[in-house]
N, C-alpha and C. Protein backbone atom coordinates (compact mmCIF):
# COMPACT_ATOMS: atom_id res chain seq x y z
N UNK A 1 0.80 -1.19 0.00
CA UNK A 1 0.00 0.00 0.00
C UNK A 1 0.85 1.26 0.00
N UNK A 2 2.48 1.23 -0.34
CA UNK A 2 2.76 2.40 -0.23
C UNK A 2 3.57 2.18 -1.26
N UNK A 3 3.50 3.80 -1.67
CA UNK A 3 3.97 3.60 -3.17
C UNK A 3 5.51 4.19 -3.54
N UNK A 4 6.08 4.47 -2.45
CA UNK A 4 7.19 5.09 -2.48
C UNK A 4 7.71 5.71 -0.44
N UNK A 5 8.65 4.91 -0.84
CA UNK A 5 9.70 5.43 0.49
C UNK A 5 10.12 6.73 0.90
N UNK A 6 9.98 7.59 1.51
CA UNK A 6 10.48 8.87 1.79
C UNK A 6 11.01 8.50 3.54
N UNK A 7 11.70 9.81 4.01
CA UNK A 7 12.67 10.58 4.86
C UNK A 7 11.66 9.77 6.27
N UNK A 8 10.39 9.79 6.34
CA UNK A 8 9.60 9.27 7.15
C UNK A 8 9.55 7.64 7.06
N UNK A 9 9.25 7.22 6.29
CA UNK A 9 9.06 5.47 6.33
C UNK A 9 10.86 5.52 6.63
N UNK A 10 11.58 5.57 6.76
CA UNK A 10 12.98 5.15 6.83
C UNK A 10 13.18 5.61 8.11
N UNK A 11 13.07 6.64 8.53
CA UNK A 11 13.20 6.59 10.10
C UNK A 11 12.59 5.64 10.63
N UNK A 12 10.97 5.24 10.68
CA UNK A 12 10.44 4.08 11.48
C UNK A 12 11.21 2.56 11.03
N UNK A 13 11.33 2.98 10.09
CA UNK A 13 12.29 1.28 9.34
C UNK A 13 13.59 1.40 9.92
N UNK A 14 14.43 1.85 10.15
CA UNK A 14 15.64 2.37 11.09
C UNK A 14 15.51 2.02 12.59
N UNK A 15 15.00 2.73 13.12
CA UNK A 15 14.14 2.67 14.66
C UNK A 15 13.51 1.26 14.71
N UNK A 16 13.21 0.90 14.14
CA UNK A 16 12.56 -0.80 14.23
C UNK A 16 13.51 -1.66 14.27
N UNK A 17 14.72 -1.13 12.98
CA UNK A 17 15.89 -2.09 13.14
C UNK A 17 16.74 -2.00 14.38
N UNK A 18 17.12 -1.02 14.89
CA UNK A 18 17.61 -0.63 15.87
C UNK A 18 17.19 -1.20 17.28
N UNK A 19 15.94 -0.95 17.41
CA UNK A 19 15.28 -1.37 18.58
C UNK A 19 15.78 -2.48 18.70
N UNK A 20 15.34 -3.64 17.58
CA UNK A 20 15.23 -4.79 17.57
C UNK A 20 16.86 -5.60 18.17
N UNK A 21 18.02 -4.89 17.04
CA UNK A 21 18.74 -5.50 17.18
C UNK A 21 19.14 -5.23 18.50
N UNK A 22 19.16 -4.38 19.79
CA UNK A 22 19.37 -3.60 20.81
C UNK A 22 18.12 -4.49 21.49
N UNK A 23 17.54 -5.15 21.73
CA UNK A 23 16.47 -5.62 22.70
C UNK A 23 16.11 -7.23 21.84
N UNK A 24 16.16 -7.53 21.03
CA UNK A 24 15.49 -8.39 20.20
C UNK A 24 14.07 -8.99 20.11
N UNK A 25 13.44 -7.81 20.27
CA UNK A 25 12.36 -7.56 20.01
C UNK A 25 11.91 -6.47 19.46
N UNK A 26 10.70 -6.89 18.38
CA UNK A 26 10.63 -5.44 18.08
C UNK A 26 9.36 -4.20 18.53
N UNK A 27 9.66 -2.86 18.96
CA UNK A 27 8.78 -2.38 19.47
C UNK A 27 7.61 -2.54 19.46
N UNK A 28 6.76 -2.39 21.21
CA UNK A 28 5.45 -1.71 20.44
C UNK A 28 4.90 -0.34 19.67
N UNK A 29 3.78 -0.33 19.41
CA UNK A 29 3.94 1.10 18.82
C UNK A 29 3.99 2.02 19.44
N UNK A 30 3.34 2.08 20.88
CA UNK A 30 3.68 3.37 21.46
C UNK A 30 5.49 3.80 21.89
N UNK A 31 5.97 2.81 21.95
CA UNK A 31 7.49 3.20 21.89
C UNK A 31 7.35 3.42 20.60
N UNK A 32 7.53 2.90 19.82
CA UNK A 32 7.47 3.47 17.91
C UNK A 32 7.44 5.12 17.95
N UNK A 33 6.23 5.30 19.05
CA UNK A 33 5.76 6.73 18.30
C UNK A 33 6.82 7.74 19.04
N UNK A 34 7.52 6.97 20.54
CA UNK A 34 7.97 7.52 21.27
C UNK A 34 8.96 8.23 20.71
N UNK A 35 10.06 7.51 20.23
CA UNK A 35 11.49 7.11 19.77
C UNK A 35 11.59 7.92 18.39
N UNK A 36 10.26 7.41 17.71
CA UNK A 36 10.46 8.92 16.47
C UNK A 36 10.45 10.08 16.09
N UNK A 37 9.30 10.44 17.37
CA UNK A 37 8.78 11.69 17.59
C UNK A 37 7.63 11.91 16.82
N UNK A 38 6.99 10.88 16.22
CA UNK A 38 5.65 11.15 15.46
C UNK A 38 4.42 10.34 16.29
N UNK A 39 3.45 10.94 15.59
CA UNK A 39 2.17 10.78 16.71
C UNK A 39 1.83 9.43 16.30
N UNK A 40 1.34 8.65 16.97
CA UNK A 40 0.63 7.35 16.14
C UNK A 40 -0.36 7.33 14.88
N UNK A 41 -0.88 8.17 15.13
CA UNK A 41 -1.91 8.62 13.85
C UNK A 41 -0.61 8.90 12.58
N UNK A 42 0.16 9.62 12.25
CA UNK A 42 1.45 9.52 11.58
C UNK A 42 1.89 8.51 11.11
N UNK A 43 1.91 7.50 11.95
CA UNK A 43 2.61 5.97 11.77
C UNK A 43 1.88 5.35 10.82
N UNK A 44 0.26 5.00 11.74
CA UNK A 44 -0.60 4.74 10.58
C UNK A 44 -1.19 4.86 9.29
N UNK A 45 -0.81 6.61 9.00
CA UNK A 45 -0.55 7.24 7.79
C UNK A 45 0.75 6.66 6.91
N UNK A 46 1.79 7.09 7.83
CA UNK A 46 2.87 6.11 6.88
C UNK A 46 2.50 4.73 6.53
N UNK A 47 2.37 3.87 6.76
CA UNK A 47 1.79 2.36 7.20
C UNK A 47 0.74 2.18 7.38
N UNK A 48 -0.09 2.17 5.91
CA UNK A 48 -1.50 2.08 6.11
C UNK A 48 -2.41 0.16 6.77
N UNK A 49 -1.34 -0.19 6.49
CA UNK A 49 -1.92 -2.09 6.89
C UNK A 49 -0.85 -2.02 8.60
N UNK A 50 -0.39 -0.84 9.48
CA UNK A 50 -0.08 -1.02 10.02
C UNK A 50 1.54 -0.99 10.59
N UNK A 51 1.82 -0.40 11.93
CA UNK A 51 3.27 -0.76 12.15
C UNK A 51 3.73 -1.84 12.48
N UNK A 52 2.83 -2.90 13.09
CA UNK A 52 3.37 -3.95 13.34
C UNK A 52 3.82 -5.23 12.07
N UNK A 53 2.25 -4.95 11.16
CA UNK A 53 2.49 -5.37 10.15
C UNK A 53 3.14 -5.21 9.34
N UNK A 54 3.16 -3.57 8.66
CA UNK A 54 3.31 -3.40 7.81
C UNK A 54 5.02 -2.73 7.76
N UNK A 55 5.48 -2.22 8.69
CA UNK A 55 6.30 -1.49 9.13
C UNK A 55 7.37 -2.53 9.04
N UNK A 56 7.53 -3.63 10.35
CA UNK A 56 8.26 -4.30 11.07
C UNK A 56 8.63 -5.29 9.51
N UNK A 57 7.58 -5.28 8.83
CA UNK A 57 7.49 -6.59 7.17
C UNK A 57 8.88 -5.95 6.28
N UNK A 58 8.53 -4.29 6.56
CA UNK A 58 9.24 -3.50 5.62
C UNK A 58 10.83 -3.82 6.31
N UNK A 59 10.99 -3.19 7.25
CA UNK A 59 12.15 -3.83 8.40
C UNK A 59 12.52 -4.82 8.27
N UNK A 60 11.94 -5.99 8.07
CA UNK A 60 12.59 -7.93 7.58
C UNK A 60 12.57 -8.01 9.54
N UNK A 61 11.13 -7.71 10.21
CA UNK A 61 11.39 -7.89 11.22
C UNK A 61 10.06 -8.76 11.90
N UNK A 62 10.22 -9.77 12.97
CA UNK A 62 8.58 -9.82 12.88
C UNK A 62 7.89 -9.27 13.25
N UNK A 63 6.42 -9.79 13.85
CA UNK A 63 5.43 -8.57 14.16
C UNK A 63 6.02 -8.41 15.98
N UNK A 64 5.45 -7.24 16.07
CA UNK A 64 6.28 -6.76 17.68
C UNK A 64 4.64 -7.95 18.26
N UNK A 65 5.01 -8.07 19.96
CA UNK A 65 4.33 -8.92 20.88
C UNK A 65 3.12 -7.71 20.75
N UNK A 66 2.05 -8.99 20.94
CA UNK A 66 0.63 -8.26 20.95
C UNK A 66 0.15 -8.01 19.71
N UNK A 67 0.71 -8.05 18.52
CA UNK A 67 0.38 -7.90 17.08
C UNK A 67 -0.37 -8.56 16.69
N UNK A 68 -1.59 -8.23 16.10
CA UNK A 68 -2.63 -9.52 16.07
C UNK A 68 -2.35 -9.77 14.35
């Protein structure tokens, strides 16, 4: 659902990798929103099927705990 990468999807794809490799797990979203400085509503805009899904997929990461 997204049709092109910009300055925003790469920070959360960054921050996901990061987290992950630093905890080995990957965030929930309210850390997501914490750590980027964007609101959750933002996230979901970037990542319309989702951060856990759609985000963490983009990342090569799995879905964070609680991800349905």
């Amino acid at each position: 659902g997204i049709d092109e990468l910009n300055d925003e999807h790469k920070k959360v794809v960054d921050v996901l990798r990061e987290y992950y490799e630093k905890n080995g797990i990957a965030p929930m979203v309210r850390v997501l929103s914490k750590v980027t400085g964007f609101k959750l509503k933002h996230i979901y805009e970037l990542f319309p099927s989702g951060p856990g899904k759609g985000a963490c997929k983009m990342a090569g990461l799995p879905k964070p705990t609680g991800c349905v």
